[in-house]
N, C-alpha and C. Protein backbone atom coordinates (compact mmCIF):
# COMPACT_ATOMS: atom_id res chain seq x y z
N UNK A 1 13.14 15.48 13.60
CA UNK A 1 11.85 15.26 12.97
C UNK A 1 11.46 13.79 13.08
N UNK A 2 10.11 14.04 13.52
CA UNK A 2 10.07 12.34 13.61
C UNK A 2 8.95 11.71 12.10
N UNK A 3 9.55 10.86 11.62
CA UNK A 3 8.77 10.45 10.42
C UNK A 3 8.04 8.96 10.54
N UNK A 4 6.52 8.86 10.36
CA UNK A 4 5.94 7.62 10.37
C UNK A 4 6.17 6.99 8.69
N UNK A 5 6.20 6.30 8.34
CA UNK A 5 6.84 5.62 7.22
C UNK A 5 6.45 4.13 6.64
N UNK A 6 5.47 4.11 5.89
CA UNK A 6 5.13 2.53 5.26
C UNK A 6 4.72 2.22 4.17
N UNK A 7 5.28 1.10 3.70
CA UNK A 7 4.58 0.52 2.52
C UNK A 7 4.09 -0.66 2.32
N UNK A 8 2.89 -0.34 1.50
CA UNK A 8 1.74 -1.92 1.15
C UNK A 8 1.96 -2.38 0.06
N UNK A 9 2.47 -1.78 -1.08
CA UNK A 9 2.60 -2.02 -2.43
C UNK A 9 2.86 -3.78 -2.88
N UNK A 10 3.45 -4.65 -2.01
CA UNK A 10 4.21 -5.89 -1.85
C UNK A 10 3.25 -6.41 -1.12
N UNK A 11 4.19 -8.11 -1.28
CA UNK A 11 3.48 -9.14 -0.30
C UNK A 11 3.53 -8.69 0.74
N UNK A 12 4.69 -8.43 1.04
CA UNK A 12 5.39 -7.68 2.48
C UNK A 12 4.79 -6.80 2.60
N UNK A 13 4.47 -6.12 3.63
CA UNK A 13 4.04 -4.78 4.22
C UNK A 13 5.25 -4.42 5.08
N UNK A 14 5.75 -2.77 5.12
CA UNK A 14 6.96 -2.47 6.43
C UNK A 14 6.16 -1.12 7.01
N UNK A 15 6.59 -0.63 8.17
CA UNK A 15 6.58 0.13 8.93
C UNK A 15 7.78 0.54 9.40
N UNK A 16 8.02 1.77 9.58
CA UNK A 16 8.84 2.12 10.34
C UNK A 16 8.71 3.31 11.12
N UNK A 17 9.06 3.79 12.53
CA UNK A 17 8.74 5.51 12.98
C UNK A 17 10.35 5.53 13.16
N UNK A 18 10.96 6.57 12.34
CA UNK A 18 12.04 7.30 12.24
C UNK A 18 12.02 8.38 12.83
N UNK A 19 13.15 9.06 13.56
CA UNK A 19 13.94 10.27 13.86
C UNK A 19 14.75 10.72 13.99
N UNK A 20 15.12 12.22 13.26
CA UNK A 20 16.37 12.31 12.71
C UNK A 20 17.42 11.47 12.23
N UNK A 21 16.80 10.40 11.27
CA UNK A 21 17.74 9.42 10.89
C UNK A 21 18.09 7.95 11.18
N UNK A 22 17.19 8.14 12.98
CA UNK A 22 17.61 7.14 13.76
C UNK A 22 16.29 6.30 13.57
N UNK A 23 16.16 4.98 13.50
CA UNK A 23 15.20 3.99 13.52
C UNK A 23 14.82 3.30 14.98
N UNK A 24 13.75 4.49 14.83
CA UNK A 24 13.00 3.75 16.75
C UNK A 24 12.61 2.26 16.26
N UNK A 25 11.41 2.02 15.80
CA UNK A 25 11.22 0.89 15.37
C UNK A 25 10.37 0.84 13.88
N UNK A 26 10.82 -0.81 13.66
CA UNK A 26 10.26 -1.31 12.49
C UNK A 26 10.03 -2.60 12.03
N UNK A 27 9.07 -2.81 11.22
CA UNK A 27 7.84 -3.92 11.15
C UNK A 27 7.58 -4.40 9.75
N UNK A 28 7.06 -5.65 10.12
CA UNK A 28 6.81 -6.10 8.87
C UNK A 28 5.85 -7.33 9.13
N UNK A 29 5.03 -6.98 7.88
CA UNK A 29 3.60 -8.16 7.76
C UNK A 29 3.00 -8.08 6.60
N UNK A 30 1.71 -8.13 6.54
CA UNK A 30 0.81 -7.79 5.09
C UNK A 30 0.38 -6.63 5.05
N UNK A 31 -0.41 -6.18 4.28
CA UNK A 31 -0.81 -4.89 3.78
C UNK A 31 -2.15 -5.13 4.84
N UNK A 32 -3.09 -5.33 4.64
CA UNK A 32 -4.34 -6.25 5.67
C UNK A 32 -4.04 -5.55 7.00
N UNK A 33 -2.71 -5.67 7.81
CA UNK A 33 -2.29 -5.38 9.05
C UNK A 33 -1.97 -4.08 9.29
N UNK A 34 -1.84 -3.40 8.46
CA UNK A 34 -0.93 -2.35 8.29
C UNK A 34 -1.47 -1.19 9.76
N UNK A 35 -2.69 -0.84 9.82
CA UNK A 35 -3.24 -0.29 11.08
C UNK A 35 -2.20 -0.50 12.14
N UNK A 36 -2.33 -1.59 12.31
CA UNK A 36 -2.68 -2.87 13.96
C UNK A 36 -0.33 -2.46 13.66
N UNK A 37 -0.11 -2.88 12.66
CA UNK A 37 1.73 -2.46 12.68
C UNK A 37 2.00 -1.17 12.77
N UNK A 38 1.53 0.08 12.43
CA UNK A 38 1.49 1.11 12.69
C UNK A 38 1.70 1.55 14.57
N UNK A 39 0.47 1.10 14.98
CA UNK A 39 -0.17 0.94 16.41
C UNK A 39 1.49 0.13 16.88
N UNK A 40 1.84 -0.72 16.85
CA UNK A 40 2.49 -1.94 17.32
C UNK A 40 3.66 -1.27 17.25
N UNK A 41 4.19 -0.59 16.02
CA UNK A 41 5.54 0.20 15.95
C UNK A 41 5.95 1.80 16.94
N UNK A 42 4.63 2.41 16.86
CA UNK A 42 4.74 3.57 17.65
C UNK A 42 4.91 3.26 19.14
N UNK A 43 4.07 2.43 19.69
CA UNK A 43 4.25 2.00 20.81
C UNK A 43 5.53 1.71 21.05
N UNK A 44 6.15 0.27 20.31
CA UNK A 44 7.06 -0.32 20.78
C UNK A 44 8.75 1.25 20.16
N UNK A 45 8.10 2.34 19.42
CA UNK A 45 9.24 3.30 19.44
C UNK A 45 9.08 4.57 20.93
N UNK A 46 7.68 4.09 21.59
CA UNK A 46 7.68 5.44 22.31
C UNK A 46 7.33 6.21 21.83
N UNK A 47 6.42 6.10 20.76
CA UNK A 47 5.78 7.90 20.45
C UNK A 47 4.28 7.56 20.28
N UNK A 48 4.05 8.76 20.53
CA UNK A 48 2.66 9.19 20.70
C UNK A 48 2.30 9.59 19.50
N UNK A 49 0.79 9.17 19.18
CA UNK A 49 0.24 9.49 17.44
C UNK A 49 0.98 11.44 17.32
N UNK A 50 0.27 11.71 18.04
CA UNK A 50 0.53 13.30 18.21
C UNK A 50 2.04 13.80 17.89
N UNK A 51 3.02 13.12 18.15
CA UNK A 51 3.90 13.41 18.13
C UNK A 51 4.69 13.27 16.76
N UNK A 52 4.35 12.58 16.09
CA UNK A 52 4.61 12.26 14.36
C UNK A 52 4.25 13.41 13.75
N UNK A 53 5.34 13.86 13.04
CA UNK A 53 5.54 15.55 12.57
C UNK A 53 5.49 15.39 10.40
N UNK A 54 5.60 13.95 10.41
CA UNK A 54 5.99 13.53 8.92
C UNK A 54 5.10 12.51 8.81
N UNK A 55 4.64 11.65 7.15
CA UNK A 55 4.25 10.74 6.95
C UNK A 55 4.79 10.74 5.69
N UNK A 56 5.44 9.06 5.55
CA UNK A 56 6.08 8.91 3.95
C UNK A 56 5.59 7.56 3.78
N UNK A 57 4.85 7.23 2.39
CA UNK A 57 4.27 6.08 2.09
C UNK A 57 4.54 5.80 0.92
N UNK A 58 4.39 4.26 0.55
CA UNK A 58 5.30 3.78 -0.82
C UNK A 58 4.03 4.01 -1.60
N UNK A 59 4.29 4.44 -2.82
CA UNK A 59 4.05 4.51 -3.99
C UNK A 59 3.39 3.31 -5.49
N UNK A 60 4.27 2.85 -4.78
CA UNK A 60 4.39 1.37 -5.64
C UNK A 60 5.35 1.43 -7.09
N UNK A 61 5.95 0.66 -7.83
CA UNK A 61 3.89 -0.31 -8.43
C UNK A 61 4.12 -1.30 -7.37
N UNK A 62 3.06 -1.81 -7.56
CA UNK A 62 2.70 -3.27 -6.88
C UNK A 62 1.42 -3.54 -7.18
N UNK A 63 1.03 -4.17 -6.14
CA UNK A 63 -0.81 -4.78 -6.16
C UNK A 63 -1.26 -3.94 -5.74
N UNK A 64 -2.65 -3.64 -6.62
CA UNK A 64 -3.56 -1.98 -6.96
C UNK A 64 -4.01 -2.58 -5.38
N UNK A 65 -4.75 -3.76 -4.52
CA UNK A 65 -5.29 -3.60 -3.78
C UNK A 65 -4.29 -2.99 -2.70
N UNK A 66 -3.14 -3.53 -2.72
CA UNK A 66 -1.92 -2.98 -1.60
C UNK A 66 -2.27 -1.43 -1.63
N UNK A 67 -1.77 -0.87 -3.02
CA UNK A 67 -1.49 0.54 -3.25
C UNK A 67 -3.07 1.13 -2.74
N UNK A 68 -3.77 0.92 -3.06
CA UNK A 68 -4.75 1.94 -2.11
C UNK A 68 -4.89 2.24 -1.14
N UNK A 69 -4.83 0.58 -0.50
CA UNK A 69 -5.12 0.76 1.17
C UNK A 69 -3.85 1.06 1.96
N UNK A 70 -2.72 1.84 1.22
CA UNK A 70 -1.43 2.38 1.55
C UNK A 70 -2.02 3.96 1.38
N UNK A 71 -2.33 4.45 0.74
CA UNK A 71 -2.83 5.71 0.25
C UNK A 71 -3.48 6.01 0.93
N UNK A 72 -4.82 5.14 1.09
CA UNK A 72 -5.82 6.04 1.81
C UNK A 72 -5.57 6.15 3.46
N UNK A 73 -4.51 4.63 3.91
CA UNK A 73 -4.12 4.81 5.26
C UNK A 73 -3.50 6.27 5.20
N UNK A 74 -2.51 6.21 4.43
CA UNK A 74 -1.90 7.73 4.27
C UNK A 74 -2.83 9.15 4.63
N UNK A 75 -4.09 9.04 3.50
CA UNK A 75 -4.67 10.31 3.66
C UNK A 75 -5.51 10.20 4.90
N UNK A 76 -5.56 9.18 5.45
CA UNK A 76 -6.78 9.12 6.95
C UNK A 76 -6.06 10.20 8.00
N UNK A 77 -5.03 9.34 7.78
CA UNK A 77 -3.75 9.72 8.91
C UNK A 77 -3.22 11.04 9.02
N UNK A 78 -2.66 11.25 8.00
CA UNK A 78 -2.46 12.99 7.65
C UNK A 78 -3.19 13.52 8.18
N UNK A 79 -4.73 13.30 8.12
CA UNK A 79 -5.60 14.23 7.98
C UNK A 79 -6.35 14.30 9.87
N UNK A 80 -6.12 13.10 10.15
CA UNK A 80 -6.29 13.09 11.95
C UNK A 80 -5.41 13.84 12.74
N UNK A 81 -4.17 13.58 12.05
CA UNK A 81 -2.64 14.14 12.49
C UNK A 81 -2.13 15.67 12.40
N UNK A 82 -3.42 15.94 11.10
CA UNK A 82 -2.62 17.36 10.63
C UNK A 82 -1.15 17.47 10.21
N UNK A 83 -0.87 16.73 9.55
CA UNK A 83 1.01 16.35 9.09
C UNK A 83 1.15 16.15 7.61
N UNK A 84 1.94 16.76 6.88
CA UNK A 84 1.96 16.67 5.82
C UNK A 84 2.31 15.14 5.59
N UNK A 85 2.58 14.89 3.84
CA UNK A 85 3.38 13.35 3.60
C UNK A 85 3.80 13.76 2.61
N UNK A 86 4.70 12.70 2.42
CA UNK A 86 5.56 12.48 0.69
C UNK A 86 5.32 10.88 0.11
N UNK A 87 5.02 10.98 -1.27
CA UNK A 87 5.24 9.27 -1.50
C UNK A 87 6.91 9.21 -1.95
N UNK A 88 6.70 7.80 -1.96
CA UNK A 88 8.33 7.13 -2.25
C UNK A 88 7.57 5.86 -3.40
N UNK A 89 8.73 5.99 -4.00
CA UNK A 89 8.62 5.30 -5.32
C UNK A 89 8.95 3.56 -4.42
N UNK A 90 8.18 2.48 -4.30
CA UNK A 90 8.51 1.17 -4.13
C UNK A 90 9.72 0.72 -5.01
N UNK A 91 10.06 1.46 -5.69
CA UNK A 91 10.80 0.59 -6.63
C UNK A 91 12.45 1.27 -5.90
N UNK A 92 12.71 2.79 -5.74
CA UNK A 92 13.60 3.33 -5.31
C UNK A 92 13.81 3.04 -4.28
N UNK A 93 12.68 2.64 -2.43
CA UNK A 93 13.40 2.64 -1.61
C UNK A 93 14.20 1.01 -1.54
N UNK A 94 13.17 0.03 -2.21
CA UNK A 94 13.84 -1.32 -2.49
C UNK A 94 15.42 -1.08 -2.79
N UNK A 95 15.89 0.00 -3.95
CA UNK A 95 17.16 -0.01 -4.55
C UNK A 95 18.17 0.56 -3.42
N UNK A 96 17.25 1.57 -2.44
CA UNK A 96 18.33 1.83 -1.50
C UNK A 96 18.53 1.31 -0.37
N UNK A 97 18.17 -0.15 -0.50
CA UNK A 97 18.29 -0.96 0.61
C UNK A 97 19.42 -1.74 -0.19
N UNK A 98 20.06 -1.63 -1.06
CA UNK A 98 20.88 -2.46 -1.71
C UNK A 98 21.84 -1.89 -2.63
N UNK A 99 22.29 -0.70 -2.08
CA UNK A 99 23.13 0.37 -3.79
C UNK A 99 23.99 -0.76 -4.26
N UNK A 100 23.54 -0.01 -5.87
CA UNK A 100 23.98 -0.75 -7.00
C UNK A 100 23.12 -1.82 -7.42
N UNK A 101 22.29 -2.42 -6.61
CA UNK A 101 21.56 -3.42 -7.07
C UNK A 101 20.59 -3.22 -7.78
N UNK A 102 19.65 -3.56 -9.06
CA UNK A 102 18.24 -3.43 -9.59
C UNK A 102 17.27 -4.09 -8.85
N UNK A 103 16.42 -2.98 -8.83
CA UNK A 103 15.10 -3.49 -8.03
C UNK A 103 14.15 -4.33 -8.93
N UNK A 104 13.48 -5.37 -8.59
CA UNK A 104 12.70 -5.92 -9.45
C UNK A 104 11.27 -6.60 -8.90
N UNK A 105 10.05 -6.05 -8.66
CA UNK A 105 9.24 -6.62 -8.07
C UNK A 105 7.97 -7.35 -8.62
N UNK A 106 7.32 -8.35 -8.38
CA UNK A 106 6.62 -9.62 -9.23
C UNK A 106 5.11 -8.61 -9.56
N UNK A 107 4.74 -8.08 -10.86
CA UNK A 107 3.75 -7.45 -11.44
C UNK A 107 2.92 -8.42 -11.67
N UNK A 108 2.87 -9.82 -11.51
CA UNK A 108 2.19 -10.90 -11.91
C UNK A 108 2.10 -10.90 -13.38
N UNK A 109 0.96 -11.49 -13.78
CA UNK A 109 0.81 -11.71 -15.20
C UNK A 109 2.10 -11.90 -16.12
N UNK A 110 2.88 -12.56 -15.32
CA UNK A 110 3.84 -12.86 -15.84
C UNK A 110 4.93 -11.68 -16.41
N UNK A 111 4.95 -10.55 -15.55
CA UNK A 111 5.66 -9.66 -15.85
C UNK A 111 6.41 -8.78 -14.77
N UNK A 112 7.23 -8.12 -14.27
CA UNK A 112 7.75 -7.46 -13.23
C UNK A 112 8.05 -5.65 -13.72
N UNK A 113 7.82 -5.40 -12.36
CA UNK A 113 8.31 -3.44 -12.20
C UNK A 113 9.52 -3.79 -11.60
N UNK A 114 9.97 -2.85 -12.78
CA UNK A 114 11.80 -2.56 -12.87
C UNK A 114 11.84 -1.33 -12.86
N UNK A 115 13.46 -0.60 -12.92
CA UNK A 115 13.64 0.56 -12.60
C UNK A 115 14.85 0.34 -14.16
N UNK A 116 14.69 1.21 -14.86
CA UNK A 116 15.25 1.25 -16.52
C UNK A 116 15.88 2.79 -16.47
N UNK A 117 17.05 2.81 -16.64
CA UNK A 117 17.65 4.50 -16.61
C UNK A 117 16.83 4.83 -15.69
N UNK A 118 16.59 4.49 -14.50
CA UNK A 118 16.26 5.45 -13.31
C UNK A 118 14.43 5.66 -13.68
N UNK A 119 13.79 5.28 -14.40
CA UNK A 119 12.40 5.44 -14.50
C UNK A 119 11.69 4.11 -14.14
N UNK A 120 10.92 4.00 -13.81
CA UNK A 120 9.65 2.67 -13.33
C UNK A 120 9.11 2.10 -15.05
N UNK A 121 9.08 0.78 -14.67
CA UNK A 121 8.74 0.18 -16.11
C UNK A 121 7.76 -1.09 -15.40
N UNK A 122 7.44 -1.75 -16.72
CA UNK A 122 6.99 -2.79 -16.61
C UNK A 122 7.08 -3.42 -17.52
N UNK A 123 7.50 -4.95 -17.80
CA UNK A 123 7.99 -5.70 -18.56
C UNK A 123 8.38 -7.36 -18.39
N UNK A 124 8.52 -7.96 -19.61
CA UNK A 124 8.80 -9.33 -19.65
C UNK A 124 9.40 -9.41 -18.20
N UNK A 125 10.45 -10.33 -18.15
CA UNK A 125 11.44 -10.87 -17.03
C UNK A 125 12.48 -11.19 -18.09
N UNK A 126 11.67 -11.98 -19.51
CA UNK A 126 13.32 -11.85 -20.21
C UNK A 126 13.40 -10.47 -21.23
N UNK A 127 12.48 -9.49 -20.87
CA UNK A 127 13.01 -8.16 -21.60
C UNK A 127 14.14 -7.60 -21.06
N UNK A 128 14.42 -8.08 -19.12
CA UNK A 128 15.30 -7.26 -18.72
C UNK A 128 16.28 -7.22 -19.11
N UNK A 129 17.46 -6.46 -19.21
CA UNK A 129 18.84 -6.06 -19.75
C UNK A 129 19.64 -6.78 -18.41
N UNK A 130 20.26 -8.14 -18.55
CA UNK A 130 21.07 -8.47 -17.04
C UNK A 130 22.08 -7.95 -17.47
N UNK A 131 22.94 -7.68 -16.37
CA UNK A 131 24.22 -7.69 -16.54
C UNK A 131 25.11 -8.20 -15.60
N UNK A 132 25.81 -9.56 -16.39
CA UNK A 132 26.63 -10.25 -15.59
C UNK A 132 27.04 -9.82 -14.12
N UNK A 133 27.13 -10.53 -13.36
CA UNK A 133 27.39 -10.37 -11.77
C UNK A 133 26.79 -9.62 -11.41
N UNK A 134 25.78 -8.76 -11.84
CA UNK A 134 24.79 -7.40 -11.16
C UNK A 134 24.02 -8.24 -9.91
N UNK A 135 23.42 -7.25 -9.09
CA UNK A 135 22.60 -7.70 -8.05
C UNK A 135 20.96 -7.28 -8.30
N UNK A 136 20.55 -8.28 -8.35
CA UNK A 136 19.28 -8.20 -8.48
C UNK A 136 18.14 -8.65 -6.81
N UNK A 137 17.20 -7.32 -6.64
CA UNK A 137 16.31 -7.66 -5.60
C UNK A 137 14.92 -7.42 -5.78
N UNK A 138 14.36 -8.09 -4.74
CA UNK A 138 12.97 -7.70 -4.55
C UNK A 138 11.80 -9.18 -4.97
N UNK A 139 10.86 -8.97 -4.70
CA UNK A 139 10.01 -10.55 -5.01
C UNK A 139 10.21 -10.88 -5.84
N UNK A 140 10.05 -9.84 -7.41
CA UNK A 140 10.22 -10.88 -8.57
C UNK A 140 11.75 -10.89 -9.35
N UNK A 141 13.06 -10.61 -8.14
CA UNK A 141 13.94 -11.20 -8.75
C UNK A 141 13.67 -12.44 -8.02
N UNK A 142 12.99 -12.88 -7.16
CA UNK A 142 13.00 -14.20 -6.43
C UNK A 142 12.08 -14.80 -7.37
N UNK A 143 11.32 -14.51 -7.72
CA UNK A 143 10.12 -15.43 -8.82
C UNK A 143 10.92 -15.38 -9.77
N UNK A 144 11.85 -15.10 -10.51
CA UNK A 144 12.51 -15.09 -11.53
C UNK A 144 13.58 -15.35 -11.69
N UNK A 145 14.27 -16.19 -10.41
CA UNK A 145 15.59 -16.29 -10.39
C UNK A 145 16.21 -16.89 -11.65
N UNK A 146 15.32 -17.94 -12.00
CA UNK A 146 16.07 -18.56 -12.59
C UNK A 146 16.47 -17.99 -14.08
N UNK A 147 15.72 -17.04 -14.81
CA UNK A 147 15.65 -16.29 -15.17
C UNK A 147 16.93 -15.51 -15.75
N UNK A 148 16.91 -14.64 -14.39
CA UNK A 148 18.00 -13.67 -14.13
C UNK A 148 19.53 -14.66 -13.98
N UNK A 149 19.59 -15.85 -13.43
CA UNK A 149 20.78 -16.02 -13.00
C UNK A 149 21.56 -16.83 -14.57
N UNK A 150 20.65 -17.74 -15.16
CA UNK A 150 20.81 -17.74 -16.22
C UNK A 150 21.69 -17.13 -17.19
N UNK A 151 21.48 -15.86 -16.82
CA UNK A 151 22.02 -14.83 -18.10
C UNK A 151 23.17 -14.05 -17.32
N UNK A 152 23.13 -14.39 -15.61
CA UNK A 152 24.65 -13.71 -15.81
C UNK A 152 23.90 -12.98 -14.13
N UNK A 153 23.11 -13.18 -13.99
CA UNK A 153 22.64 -12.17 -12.70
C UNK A 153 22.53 -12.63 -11.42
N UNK A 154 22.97 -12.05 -9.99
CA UNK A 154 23.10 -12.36 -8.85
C UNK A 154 21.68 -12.15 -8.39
N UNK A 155 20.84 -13.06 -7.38
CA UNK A 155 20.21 -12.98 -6.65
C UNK A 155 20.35 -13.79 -5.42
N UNK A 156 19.97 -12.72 -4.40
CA UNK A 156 20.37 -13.22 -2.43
C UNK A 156 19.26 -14.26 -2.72
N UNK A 157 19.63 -15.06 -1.61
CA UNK A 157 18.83 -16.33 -1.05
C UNK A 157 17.24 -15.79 -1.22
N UNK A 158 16.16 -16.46 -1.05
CA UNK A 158 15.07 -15.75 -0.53
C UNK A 158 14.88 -14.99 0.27
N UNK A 159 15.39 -15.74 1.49
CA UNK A 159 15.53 -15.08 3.25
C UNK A 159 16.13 -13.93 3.51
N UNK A 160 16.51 -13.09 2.07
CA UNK A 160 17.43 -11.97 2.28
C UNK A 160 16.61 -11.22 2.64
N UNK A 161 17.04 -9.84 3.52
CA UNK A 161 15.79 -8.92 3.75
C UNK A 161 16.22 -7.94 2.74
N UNK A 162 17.24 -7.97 2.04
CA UNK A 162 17.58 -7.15 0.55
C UNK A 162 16.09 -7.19 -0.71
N UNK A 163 15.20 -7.99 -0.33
CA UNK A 163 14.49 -8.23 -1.17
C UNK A 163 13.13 -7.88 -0.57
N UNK A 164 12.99 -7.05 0.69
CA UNK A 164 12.12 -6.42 1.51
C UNK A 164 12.22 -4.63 1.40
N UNK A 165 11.22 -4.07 0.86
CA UNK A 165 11.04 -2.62 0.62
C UNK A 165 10.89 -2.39 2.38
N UNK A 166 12.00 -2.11 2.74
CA UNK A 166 11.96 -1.70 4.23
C UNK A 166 11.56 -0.20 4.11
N UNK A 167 10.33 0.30 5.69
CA UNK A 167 10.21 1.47 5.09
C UNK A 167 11.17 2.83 5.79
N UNK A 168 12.43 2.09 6.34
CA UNK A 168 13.22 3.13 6.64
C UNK A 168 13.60 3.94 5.46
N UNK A 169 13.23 3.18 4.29
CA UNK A 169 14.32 3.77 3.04
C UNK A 169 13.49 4.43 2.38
N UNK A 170 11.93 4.68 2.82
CA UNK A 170 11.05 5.40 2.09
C UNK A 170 11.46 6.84 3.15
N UNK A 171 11.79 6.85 4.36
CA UNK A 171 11.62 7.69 5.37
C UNK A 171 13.00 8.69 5.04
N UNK A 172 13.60 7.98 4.46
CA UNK A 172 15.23 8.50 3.94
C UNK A 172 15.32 9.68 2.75
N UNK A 173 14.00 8.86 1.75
CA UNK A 173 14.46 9.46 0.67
C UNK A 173 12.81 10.35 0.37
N UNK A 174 12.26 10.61 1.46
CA UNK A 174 10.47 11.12 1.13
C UNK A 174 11.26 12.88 0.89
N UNK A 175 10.82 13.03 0.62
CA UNK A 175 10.92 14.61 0.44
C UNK A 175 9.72 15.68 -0.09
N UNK A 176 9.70 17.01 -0.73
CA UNK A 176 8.40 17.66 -1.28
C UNK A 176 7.16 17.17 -0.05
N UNK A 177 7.16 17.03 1.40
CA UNK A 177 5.90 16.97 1.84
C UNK A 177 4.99 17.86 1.61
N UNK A 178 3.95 17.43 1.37
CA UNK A 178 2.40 18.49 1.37
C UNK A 178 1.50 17.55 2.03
N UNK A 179 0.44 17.89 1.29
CA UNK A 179 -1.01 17.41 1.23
C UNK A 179 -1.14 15.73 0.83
N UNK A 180 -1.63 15.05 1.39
CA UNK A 180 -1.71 13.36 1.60
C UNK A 180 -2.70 13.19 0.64
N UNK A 181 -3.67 14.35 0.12
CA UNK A 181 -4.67 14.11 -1.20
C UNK A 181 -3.96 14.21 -2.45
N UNK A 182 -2.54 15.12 -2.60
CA UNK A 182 -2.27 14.72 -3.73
C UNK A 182 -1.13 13.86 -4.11
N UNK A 183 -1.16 13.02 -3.26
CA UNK A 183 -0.57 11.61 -3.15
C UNK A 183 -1.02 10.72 -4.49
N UNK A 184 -0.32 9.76 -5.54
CA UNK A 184 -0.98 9.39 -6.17
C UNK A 184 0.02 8.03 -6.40
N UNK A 185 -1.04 7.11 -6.36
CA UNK A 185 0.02 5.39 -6.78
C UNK A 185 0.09 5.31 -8.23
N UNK A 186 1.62 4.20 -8.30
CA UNK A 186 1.92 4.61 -9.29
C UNK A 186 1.87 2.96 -9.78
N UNK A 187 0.69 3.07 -10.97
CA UNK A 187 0.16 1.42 -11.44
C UNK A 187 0.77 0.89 -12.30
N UNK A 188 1.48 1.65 -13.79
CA UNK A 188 2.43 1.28 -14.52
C UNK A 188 0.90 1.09 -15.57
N UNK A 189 0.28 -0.01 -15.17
CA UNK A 189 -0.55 -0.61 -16.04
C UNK A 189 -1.88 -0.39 -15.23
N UNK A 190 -3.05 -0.77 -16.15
CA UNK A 190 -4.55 -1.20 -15.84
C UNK A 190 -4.65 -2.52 -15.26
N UNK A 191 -5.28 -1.74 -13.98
CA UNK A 191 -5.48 -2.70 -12.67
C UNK A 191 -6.04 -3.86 -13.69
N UNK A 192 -6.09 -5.40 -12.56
CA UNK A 192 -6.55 -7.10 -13.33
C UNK A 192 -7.72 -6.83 -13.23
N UNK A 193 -8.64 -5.94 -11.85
CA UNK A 193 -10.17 -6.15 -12.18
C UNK A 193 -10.30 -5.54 -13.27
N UNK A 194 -9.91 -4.33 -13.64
CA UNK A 194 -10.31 -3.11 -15.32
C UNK A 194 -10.21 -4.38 -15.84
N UNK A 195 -9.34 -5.09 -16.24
CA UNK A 195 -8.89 -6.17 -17.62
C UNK A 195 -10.15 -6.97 -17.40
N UNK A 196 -10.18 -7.16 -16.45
CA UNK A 196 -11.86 -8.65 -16.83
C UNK A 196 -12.81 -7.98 -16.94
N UNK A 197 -12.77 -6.90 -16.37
CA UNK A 197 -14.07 -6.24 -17.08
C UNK A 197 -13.80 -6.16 -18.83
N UNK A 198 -12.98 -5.41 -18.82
CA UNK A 198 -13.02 -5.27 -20.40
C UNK A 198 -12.81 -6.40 -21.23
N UNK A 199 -12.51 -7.64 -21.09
CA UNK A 199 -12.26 -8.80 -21.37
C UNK A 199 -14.29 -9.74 -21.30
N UNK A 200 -14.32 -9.19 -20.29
CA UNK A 200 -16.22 -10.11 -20.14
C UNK A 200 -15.96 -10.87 -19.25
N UNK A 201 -14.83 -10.96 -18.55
CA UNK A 201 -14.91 -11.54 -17.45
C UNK A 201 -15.46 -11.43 -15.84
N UNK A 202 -15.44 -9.99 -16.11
CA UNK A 202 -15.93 -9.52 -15.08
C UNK A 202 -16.59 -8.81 -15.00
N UNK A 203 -18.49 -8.98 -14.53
CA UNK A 203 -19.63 -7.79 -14.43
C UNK A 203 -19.61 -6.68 -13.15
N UNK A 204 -19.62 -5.30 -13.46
CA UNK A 204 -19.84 -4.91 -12.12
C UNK A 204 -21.08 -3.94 -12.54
């Protein structure tokens, strides 16, 4: 089975075209690119749009602008392709690029999406629960190192790609494919434009 595979949710954007397991190729840039890496990955794996039998796309949380234009690439595509999809939780395939490690990615506003008993959260940076020598990944264990290490917690260099939602690991763990419409991102919270609106900051 061959699976097309990406996520925008992050700074990072990944791509990957998988089959049976095996990683033809895979990519990485912004969310912005994501088309043009798509295009760039199939090519450089040898497959033909036509030939992509799967689509698995991250979920998030992350940035509401990422998460849409991940989604709706999703439902364009499906729907040209005729191919079902599955989402993948951003927060899970991050963790299975690293077993054992907590995923932790920068929610801004001074807060990060964590993974708590296995569910998606959102919270301080010092709400998290460290635990000595644990491994911590993803952008906002890097915005937060200091944070985390403080209290007892491991984080890789920046340059680690442990801290990159690669999307082989969405392609690994997608499952339940259907319909690319009932795909749904997962925000944790009310997007920053909702807040200025409701705040008066922002007229639309």
């Amino acid at each position: 089975m061959t699976i097309l595979a990406f996520d925008t949710a992050t700074d990072v954007a990944t791509v990957a075209v998988v089959r049976d397991g095996e990683v033809l190729a895979e990519r990485r840039s912004r969310a912005i690119r994501i088309l043009h890496e798509i295009e760039s990955a199939l090519a450089e794996a040898g497959v033909e749009r036509g030939a992509v039998e799967r689509l698995a796309v991250g979920t998030g949380p992350g940035s509401y602008t990422g998460l849409r234009m991940g989604l709706i690439t999703a439902r364009t595509l499906a729907f040209a392709l005729g191919v079902p999809a599955a989402g993948v939780s951003t927060l899970d395939a991050l963790a299975a690029g690293s077993p054992g490690a907590t995923p932790v990615i920068d929610a801004r506003r001074g807060e990060i999406f964590t993974l708590q008993d296995g569910q998606p959260s959102v919270l301080a940076p010092e709400d998290l629960p460290v635990v000595p020598g644990s491994l911590y990944v993803g952008d906002g264990a890097v915005r937060y190192r200091g944070v985390l290490e403080d209290r007892g917690g491991t984080v890789p260099g920046e340059e680690s790609e442990a801290h990159v939602p690669w999307a082989r690991h969405h392609a690994a763990l997608a499952a339940d494919f259907g319909s690319a419409e009932r795909l749904e991102p997962l925000y944790l919270r009310v997007p920053d434009a909702e807040v200025a609106v409701q705040e008066g900051r922002l007229r639309i």
